[in-house]
Protein backbone atom coordinates (compact mmCIF):
# COMPACT_ATOMS: atom_id res chain seq x y z
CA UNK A 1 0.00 0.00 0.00
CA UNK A 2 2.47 2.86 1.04
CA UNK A 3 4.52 1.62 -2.02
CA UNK A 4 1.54 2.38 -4.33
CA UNK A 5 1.27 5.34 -2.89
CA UNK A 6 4.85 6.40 -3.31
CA UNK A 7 4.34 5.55 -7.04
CA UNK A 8 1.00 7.51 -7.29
CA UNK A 9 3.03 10.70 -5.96
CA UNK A 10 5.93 10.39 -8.32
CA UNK A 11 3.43 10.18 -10.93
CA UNK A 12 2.24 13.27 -9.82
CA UNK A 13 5.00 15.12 -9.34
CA UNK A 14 6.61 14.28 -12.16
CA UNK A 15 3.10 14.77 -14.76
CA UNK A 16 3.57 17.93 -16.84
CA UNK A 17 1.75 20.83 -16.35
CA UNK A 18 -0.82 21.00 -18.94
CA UNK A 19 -0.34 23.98 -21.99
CA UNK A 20 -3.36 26.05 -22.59
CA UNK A 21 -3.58 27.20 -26.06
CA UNK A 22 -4.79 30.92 -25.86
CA UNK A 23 -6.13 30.80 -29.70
CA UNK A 24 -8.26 27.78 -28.57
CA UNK A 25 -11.82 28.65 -27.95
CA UNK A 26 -12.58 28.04 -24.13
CA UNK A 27 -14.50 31.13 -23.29
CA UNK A 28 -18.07 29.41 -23.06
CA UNK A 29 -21.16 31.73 -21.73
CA UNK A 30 -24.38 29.34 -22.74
CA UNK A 31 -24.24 25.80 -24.37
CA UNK A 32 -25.57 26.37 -28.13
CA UNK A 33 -27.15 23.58 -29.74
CA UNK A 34 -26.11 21.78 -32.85
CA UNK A 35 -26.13 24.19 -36.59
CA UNK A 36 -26.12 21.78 -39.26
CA UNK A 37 -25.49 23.98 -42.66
CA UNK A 38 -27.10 22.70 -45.97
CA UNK A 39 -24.60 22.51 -48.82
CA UNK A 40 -26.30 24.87 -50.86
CA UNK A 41 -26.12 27.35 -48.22
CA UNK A 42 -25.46 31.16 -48.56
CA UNK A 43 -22.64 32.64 -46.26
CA UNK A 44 -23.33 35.78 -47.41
CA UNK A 45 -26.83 37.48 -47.72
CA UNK A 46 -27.99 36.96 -51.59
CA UNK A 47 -31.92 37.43 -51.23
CA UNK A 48 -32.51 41.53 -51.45
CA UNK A 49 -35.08 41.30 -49.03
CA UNK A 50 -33.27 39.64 -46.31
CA UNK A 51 -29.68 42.10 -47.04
CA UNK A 52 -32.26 45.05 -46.74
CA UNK A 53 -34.10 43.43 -43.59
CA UNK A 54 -30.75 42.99 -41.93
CA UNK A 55 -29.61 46.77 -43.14
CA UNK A 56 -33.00 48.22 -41.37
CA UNK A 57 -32.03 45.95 -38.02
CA UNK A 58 -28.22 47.20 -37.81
CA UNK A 59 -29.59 50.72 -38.27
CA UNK A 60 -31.97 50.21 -35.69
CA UNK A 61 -29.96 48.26 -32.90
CA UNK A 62 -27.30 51.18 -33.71
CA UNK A 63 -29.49 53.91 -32.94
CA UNK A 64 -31.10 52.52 -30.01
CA UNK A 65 -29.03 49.84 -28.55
CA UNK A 66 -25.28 50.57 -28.70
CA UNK A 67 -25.19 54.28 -27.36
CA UNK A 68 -26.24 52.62 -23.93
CA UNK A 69 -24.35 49.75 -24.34
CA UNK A 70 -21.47 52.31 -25.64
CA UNK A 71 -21.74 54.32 -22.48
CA UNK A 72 -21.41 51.44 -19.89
CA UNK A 73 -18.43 50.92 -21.78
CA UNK A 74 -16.66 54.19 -21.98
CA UNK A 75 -16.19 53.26 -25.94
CA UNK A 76 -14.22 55.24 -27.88
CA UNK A 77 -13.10 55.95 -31.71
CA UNK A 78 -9.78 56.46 -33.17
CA UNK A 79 -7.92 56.37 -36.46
CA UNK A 80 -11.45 57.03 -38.59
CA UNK A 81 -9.77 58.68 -40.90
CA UNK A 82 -8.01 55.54 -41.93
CA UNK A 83 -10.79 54.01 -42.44
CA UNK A 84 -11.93 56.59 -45.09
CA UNK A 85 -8.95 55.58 -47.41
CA UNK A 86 -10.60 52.48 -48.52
CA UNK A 87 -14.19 52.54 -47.23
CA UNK A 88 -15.48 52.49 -50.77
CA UNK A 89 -13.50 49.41 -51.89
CA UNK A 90 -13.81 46.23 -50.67
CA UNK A 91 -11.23 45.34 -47.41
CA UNK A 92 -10.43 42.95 -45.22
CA UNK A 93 -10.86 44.00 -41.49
CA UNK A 94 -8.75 42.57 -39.23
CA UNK A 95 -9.20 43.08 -35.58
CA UNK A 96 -8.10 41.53 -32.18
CA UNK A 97 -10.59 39.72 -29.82
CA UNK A 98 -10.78 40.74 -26.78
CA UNK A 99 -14.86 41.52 -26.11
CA UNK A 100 -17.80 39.52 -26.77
CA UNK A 101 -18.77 42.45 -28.24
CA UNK A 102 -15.87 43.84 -30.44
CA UNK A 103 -17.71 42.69 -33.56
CA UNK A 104 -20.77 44.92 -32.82
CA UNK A 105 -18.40 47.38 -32.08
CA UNK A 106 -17.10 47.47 -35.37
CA UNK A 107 -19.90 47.29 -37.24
CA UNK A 108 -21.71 50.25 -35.53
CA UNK A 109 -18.78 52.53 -36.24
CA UNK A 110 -18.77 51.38 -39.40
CA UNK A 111 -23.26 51.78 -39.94
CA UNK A 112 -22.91 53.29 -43.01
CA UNK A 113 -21.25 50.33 -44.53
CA UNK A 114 -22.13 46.83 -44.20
CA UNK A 115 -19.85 45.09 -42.13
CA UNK A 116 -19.68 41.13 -41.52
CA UNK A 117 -17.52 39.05 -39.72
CA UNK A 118 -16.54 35.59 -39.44
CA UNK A 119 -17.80 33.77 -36.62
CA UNK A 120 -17.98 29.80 -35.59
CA UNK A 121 -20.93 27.97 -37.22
CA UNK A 122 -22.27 26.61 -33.56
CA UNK A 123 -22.83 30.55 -32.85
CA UNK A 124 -25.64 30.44 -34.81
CA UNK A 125 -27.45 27.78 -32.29
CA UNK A 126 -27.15 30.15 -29.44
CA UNK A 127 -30.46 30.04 -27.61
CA UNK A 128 -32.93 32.78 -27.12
CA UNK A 129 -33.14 34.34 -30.11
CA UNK A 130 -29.27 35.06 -30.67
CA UNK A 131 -27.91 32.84 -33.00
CA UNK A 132 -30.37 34.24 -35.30
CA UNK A 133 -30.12 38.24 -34.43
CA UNK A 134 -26.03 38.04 -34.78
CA UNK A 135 -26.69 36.02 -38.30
CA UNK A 136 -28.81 39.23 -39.37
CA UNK A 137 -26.19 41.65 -37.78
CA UNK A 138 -23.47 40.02 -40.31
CA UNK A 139 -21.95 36.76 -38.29
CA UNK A 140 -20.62 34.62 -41.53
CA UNK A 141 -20.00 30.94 -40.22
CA UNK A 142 -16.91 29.50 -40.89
CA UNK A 143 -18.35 26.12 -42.06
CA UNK A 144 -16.96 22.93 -39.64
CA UNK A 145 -16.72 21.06 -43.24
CA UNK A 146 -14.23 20.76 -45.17
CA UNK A 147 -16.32 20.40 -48.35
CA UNK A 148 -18.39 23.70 -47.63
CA UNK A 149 -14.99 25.60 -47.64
CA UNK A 150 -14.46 26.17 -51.25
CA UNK A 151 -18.51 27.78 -51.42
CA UNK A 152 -17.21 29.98 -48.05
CA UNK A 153 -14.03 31.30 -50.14
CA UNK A 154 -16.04 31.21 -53.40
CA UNK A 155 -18.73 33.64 -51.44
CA UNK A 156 -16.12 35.53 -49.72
CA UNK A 157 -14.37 36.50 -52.88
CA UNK A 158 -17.24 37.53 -54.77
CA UNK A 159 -18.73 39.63 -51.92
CA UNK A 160 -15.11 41.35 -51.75
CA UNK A 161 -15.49 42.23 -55.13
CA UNK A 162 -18.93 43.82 -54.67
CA UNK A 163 -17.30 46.30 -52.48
CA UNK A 164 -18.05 44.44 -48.86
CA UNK A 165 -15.89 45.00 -45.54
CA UNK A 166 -14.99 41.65 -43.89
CA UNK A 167 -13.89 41.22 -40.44
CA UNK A 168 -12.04 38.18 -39.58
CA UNK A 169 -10.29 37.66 -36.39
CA UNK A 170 -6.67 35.96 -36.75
CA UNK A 171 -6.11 35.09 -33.22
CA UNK A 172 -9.19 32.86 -34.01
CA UNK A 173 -10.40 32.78 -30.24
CA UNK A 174 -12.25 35.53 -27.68
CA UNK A 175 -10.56 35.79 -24.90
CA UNK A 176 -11.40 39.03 -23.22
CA UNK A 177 -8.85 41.88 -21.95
CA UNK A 178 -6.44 39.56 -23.23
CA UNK A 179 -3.22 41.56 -22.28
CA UNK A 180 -1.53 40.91 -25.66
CA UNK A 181 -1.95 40.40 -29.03
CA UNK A 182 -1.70 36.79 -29.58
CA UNK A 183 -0.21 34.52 -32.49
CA UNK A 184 -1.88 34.64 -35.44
CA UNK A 185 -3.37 31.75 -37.47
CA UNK A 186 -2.68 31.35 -40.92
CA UNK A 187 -5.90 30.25 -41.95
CA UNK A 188 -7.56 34.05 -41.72
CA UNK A 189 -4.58 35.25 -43.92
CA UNK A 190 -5.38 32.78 -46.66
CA UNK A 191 -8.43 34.04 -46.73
CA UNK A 192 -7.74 37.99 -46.24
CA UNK A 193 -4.68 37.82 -49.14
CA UNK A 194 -6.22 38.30 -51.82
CA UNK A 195 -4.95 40.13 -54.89
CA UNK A 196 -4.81 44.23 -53.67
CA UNK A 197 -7.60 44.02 -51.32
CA UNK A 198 -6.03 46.14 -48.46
CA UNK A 199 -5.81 45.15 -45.09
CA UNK A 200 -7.38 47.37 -42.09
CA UNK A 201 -5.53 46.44 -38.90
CA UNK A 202 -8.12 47.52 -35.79
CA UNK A 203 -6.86 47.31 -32.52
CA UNK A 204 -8.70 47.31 -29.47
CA UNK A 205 -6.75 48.75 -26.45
CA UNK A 206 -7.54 49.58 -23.03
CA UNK A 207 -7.48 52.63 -20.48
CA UNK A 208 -8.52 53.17 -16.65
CA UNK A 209 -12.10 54.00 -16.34
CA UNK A 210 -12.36 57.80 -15.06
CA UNK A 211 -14.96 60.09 -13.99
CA UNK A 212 -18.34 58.63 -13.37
CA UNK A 213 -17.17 54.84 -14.82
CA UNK A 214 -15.21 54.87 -11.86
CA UNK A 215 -18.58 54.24 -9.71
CA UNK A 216 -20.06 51.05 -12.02
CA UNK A 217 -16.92 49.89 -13.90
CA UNK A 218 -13.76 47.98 -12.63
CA UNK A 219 -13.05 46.54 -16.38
CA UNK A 220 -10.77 48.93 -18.57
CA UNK A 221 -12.88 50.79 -20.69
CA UNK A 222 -12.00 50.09 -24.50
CA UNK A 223 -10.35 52.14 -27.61
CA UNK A 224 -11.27 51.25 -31.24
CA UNK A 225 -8.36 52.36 -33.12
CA UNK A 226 -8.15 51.64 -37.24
CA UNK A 227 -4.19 52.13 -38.38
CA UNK A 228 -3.02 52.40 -41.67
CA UNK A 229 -4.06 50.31 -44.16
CA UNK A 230 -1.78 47.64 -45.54
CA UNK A 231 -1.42 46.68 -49.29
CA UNK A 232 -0.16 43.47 -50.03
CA UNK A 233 2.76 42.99 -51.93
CA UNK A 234 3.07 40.62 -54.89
CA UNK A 235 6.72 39.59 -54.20
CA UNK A 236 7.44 35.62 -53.62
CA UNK A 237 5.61 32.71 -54.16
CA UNK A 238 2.21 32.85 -52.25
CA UNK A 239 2.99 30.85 -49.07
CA UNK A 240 5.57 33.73 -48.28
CA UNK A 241 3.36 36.66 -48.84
CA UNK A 242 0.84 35.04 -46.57
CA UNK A 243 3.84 34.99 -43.51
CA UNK A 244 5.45 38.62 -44.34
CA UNK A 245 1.31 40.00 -44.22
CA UNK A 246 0.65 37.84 -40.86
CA UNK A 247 4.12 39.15 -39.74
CA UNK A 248 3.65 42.72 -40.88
CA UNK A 249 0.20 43.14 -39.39
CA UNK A 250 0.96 41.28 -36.02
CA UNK A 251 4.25 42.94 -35.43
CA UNK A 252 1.98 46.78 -36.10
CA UNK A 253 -0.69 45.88 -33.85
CA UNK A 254 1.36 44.63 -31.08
CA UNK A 255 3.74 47.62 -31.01
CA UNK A 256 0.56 49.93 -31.24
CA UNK A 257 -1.36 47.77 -28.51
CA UNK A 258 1.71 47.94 -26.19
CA UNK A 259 2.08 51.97 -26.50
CA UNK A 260 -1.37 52.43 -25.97
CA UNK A 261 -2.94 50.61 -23.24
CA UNK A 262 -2.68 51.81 -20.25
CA UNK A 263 -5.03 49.58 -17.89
CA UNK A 264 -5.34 45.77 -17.28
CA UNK A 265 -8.09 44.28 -15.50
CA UNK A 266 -6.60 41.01 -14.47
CA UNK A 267 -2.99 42.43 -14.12
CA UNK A 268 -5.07 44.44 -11.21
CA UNK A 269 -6.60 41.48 -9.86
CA UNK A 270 -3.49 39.90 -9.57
CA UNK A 271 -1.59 42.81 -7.67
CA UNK A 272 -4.18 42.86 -5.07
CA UNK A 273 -3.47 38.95 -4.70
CA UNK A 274 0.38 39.84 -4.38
CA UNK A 275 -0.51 42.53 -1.86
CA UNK A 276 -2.80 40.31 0.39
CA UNK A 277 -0.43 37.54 0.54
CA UNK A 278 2.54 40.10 1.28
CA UNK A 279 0.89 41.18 3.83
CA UNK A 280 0.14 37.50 5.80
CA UNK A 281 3.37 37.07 5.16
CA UNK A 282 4.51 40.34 7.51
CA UNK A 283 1.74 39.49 9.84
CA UNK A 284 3.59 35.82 9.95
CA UNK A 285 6.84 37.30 10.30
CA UNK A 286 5.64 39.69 13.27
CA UNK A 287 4.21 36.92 15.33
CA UNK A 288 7.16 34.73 14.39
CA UNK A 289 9.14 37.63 16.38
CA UNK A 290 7.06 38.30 19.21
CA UNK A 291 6.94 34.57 20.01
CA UNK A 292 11.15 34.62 19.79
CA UNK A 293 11.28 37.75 22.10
């Protein structure tokens, strides 16, 4: 017995720590159920009604919905002026995830233009009503099926062409106030190379809440900032314009998110930790002394 229990601590000590992936999608708010997509299906809006329907819906959720939603989060716009070099071509938006809501975000400083943005295909069987309303509000699933994929880019392409602004997310996972920009998948950068299409980099950074979002808010209120656009160049073979434009774009966003935050939410948390256990420590180290004395 104690020799099995030796063994069962060596095991333990000696069992790796496990790596968590942070472009692996673990944030999880309500279990979704199942989306099966047909293979005829339309990533992209086709039917005039329904693009016109979902036009009158943004409109109205941006008018009435986001300046509250705006407010509680002390949102703010930068770089717009950026965004008026290419907002009558069709551009690739690419954007850190750091808010469940960054998406929204984007697309209501962007009304005037229709905005979508990739999304995972189970988001579409998110219960009460949501699957469906972020579907209308431009969510394009990234089909789980291999054989769907040539449609998606098919789709994707053609909508480019017709002048659309895509938002795809290369870090490929939410993971709010994330502290960093993370590594970037490939797979959104075969799909956001294309030809000239620019590139928009958006970052979203973070700053201390002041003023009255001192009394409700403890989270860092959020920046939108759009940089300069970047052009793709057509030097090399494809597979090494794909790494220079993930490299380029990363490298720009990090050094721009790194200047310009200010404020991190769990950095906080975790100094008040430090603090608490610094100061058992002292009161350890006090009684340790009286009792000497």
């Amino acid at each position: 017995m104690e020799d099995l229990e030796k063994k069962t601590e060596e095991n333990l000590n000696n069992e790796e720590p496990k790596v968590v992936d942070e472009n692996e999608h673990t944030y999880h708010t309500v279990d979704a159920k199942k989306v099966e997509l047909k293979d005829n299906y339309n990533f992209f809006y086709r039917s005039k009604f329904k693009y016109f329907w979902s036009r009158f819906l943004i409109i109205f959720f941006g008018i009435f919905a986001m300046p509250w939603i705006i407010c509680i989060n002390g949102f703010r716009i930068k770089g717009k002026k950026n965004w008026k070099k290419i907002k009558k071509k069709g551009c690739i938006l690419v954007s850190n995830h750091v808010n469940p809501g960054d998406a929204f975000f984007i697309g209501w400083t962007l009304m005037r233009k229709r905005v979508y943005f990739t999304s995972l295909q189970s988001n579409l069987g998110l219960p009460f009503g949501f699957g469906k309303l972020i579907r209308i509000l431009g969510a394009v699933p990234i089909p789980e099926k291999k054989s769907q994929m040539p449609r998606f880019r098919a789709q994707f392409l053609e909508d480019l062409a017709r002048g659309r602004k895509i938002t795809v997310y290369p870090e490929a996972a939410l993971l709010p106030y994330c502290d960093h920009i993370r590594p970037f998948k490939k797979g959104a950068f075969r799909l956001a190379l294309v030809d000239d299409t620019p590139i928009l980099p958006i970052v979203f950074t973070y700053r201390k809440p002041k003023g009255l979002y001192r009394i409700w808010r403890r989270k860092p209120c959020l920046t939108i900032n759009f940089l300069e656009p970047y052009y793709p160049t057509n030097e090399g073979s494809h597979a090494e314009r794909i790494n220079r434009a993930m490299t380029d774009i990363h490298d720009t966003m990090e050094s721009f998110f790194n200047e310009h935050s200010t404020y991190f939410y769990h950095k906080k948390e975790k100094t008040k930790k430090e603090k608490k256990n610094k100061k058992v420590e002292e009161n350890i180290t006090n009684n340790e002394q009286k009792e000497d004395e």
